[in-house]
C-alpha atoms as a PDB file:
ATOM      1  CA  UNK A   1       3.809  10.641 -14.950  1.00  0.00           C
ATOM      2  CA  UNK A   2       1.845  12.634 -12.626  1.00  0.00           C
ATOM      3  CA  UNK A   3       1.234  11.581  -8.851  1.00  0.00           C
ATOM      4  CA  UNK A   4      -2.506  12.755  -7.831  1.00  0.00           C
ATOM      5  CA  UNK A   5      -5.214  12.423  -5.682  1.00  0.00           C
ATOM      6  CA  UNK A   6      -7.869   9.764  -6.570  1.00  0.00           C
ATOM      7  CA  UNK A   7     -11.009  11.013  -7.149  1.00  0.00           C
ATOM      8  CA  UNK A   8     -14.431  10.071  -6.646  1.00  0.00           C
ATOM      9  CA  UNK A   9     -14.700   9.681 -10.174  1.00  0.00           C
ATOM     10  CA  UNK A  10     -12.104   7.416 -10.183  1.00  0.00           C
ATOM     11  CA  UNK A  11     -13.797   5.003  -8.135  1.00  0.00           C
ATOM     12  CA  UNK A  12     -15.467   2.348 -10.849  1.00  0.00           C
ATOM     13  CA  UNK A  13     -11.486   2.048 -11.993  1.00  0.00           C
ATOM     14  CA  UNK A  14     -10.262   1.913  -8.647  1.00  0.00           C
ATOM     15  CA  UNK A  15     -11.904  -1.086  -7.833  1.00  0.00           C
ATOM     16  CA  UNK A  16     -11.645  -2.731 -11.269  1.00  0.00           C
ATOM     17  CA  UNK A  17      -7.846  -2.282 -10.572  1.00  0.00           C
ATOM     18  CA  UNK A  18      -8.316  -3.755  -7.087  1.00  0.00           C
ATOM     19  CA  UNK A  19     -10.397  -7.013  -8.913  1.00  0.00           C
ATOM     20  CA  UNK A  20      -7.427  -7.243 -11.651  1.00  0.00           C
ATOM     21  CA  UNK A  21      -4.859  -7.133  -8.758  1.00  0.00           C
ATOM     22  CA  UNK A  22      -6.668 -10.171  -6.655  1.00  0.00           C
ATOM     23  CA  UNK A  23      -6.518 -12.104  -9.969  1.00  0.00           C
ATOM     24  CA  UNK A  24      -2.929 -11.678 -10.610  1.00  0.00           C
ATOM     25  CA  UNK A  25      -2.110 -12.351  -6.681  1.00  0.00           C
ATOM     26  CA  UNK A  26      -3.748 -15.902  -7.200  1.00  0.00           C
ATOM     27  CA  UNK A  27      -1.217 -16.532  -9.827  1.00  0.00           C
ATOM     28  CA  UNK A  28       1.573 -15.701  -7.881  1.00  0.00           C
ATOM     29  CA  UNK A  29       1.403 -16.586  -4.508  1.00  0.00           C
ATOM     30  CA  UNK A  30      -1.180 -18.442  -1.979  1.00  0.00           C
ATOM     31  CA  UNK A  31      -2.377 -16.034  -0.315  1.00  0.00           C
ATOM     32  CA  UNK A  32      -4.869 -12.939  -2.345  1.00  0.00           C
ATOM     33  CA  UNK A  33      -6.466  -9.657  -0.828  1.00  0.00           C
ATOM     34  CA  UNK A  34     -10.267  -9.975  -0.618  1.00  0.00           C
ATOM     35  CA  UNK A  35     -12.534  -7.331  -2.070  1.00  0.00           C
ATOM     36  CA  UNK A  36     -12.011  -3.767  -0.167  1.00  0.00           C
ATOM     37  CA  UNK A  37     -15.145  -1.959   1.905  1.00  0.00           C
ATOM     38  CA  UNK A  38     -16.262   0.641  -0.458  1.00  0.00           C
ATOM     39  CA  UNK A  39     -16.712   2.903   2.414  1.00  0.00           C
ATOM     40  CA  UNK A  40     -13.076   2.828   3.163  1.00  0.00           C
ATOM     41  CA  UNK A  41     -11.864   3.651   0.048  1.00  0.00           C
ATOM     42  CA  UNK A  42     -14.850   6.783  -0.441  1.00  0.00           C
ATOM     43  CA  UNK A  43     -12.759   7.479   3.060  1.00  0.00           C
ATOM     44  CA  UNK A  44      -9.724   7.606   1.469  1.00  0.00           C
ATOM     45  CA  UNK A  45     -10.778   9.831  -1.395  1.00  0.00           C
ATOM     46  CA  UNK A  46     -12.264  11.761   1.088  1.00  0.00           C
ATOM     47  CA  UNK A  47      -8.957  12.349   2.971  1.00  0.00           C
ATOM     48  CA  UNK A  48      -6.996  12.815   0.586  1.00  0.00           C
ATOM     49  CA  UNK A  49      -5.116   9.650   1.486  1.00  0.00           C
ATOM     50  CA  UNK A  50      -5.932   7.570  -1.789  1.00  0.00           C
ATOM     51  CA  UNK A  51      -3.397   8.223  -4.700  1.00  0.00           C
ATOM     52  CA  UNK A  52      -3.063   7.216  -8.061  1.00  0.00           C
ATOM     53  CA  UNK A  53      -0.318   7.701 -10.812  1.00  0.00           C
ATOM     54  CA  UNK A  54      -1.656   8.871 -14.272  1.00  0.00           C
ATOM     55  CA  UNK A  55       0.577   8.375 -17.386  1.00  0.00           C
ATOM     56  CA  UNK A  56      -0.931   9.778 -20.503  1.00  0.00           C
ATOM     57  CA  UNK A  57      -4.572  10.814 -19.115  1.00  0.00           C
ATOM     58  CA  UNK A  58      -4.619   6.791 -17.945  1.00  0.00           C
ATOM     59  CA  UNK A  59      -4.532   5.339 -14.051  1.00  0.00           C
ATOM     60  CA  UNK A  60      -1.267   3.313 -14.146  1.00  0.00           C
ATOM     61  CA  UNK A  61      -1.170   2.637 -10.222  1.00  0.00           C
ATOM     62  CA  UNK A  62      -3.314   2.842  -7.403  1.00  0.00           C
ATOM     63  CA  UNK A  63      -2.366   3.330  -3.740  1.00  0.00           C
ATOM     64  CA  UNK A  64      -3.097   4.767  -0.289  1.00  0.00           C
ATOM     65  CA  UNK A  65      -1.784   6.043   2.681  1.00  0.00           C
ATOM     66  CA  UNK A  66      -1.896   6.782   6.258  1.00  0.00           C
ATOM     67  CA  UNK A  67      -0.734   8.185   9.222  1.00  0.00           C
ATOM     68  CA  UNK A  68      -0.929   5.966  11.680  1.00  0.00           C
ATOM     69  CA  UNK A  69      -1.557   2.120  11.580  1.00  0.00           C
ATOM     70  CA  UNK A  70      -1.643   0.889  15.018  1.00  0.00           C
ATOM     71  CA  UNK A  71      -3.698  -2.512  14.387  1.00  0.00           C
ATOM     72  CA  UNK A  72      -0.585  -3.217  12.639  1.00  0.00           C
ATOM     73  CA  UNK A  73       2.251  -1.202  13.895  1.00  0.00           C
ATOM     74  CA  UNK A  74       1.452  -1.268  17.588  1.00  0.00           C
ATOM     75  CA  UNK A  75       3.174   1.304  19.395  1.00  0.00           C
ATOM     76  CA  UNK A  76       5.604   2.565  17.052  1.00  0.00           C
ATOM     77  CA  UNK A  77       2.277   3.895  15.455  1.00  0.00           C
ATOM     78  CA  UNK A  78       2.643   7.464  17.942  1.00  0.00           C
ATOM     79  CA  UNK A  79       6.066   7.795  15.907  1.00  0.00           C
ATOM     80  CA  UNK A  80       5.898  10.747  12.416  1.00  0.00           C
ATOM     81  CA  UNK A  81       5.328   7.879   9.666  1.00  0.00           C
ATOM     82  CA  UNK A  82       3.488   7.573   6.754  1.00  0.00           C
ATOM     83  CA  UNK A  83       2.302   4.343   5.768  1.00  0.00           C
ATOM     84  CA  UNK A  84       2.157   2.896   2.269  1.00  0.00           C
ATOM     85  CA  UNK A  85      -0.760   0.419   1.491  1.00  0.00           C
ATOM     86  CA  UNK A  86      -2.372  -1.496  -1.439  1.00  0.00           C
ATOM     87  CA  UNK A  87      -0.099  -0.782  -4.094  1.00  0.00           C
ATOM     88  CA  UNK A  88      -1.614  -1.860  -7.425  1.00  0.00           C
ATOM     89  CA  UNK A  89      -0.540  -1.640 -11.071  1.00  0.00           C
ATOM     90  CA  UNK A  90      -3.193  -1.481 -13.893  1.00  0.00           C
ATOM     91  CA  UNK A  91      -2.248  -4.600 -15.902  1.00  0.00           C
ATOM     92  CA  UNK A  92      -1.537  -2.195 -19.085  1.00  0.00           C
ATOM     93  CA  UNK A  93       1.350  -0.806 -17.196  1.00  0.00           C
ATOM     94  CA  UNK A  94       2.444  -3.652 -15.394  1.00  0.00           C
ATOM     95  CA  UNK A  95       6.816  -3.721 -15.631  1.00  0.00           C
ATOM     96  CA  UNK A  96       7.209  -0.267 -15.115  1.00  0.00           C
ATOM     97  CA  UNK A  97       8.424  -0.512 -11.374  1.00  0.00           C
ATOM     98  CA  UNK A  98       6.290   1.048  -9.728  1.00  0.00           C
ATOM     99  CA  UNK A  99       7.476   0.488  -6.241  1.00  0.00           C
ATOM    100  CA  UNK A 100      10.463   2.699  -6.402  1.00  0.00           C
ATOM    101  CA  UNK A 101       8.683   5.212  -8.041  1.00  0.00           C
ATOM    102  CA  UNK A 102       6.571   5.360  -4.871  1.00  0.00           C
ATOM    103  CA  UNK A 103       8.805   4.911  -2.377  1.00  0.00           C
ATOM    104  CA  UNK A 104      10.807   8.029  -3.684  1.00  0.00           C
ATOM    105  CA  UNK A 105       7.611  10.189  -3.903  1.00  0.00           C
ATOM    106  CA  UNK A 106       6.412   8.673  -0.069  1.00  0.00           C
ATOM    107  CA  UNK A 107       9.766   9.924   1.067  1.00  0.00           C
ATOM    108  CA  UNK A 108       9.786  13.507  -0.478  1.00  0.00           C
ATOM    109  CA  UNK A 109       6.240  13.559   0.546  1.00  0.00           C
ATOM    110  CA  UNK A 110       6.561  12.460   3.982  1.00  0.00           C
ATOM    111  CA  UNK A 111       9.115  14.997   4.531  1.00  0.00           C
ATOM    112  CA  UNK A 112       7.804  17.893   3.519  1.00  0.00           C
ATOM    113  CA  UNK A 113       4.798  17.078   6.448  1.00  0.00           C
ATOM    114  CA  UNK A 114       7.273  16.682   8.896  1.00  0.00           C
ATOM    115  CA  UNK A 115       7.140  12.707   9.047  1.00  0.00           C
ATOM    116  CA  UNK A 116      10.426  10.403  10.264  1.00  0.00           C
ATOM    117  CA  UNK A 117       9.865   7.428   8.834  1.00  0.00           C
ATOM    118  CA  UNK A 118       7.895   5.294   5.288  1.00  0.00           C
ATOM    119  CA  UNK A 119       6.667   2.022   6.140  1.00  0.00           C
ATOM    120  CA  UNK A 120       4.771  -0.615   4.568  1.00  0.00           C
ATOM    121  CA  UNK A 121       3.734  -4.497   5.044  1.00  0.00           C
ATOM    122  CA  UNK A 122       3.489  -7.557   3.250  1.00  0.00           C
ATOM    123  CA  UNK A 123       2.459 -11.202   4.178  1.00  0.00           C
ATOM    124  CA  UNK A 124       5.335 -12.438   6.357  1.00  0.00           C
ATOM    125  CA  UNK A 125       6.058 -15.225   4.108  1.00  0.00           C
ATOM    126  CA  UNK A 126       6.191 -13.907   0.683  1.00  0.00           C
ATOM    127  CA  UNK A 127      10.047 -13.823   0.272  1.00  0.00           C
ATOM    128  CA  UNK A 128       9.603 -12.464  -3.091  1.00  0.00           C
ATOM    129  CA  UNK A 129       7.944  -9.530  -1.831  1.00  0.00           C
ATOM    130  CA  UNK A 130      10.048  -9.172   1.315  1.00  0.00           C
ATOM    131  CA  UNK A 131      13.322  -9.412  -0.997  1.00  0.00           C
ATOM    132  CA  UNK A 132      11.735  -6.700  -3.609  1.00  0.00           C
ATOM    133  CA  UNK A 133      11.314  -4.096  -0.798  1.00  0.00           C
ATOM    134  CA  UNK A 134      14.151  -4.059   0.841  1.00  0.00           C
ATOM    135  CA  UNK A 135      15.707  -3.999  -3.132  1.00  0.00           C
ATOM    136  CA  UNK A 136      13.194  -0.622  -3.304  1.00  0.00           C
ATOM    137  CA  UNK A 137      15.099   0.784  -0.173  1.00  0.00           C
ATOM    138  CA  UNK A 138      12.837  -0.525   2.692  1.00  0.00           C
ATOM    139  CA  UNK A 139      15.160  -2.300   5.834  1.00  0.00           C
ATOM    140  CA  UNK A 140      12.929  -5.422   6.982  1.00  0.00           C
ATOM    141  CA  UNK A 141      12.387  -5.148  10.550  1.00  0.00           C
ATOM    142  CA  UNK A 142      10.848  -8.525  11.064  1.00  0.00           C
ATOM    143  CA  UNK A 143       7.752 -10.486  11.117  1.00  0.00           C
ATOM    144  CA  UNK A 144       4.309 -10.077  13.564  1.00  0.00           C
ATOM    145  CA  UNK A 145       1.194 -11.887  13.771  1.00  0.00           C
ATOM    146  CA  UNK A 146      -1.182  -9.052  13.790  1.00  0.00           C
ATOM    147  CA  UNK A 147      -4.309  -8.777  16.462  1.00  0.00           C
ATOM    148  CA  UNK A 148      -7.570  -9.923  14.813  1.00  0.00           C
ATOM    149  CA  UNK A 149      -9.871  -6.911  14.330  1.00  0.00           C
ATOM    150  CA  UNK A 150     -13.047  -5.923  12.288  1.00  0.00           C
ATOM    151  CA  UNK A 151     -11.237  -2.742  11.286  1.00  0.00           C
ATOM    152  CA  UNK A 152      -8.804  -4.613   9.478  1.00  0.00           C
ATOM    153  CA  UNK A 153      -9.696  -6.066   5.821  1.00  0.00           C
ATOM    154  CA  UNK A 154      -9.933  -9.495   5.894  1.00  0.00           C
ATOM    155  CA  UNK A 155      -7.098 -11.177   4.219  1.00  0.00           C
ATOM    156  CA  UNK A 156      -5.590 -10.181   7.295  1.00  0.00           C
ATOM    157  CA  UNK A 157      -7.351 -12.586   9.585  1.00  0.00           C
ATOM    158  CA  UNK A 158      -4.879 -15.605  11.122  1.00  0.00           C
ATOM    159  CA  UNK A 159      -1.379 -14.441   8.638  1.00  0.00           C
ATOM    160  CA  UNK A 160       1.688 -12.881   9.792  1.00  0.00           C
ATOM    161  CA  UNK A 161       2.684  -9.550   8.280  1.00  0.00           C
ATOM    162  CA  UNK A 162       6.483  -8.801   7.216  1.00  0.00           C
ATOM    163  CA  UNK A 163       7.512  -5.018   8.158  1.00  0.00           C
ATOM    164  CA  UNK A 164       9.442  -2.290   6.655  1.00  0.00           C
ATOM    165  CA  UNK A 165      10.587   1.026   6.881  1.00  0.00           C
ATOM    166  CA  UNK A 166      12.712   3.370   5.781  1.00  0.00           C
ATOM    167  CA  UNK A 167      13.738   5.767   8.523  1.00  0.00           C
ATOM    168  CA  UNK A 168      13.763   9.779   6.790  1.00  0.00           C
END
């Protein structure tokens, strides 16, 4: 298991993962992501802020990351965090817990670029979700109602957002 940079070459999967992911979410729970901005996910590549995990020459997981998130995080956005978004697991390695996996490698990562704190969000009312991150090491911090913006993707228009962190 190797944690790497996405490529641009990577992008057709990417966003076949992304497609697979919405699909599952509507099984699961009422709310779904809507389809990403390709231009903010050739942004990630760009930045070196879009990851994926490769098992066996394979993409097993897809995520990104940033450094600040104040649409979401307000304030506390000015504090040394890295933020964890858009976890997704490619349906031929779904079980393998990826969440910990990540949350390990954020924290090691985060670290060694002189960050405090890992956070992350979820919809505020997905106690599944909320209950799985704090199991993955993550304290809840509470729930917010996020300010409607064009910058944000869509599913994020009228929900509340559940919080997390794990201070370093």
């Amino acid at each position: 298991m190797q944690f790497l940079n996405s490529e641009t070459a990577d992008f057709d999967e990417i966003f076949r993962l992304y497609d697979a992911a919405i699909e599952f979410q509507k099984t699961k729970f009422d709310k779904t992501w809507q389809t990403f901005d390709r231009k903010m996910i050739e942004r990630e590549i760009a930045e070196k802020r879009h990851w994926k995990i490769a098992i066996d020459d394979k993409i097993a997981c897809i995520f990104s990351i940033a450094f600040e998130d104040p649409l979401i995080w307000k304030e506390k956005s000015a504090e040394p965090a890295i933020y964890i978004h858009r976890i997704v697991t490619n349906p031929e390695f779904r079980g393998q817990k990826f969440v910990p996996k990540i949350t390990d490698w954020a924290c090691v990562y985060a670290k060694t670029i002189g960050k405090k704190f890992v956070r992350m969000d979820t919809w505020g009312d997905n106690q599944k979700l909320i209950d799985y991150y704090v199991d993955c090491g993550f304290d809840f911090l509470g729930v917010i109602t996020p300010t409607k913006s064009a910058e944000l993707p869509k599913h994020y228009d009228g929900i509340t957002l559940s919080l997390f962190e794990i201070k370093l």
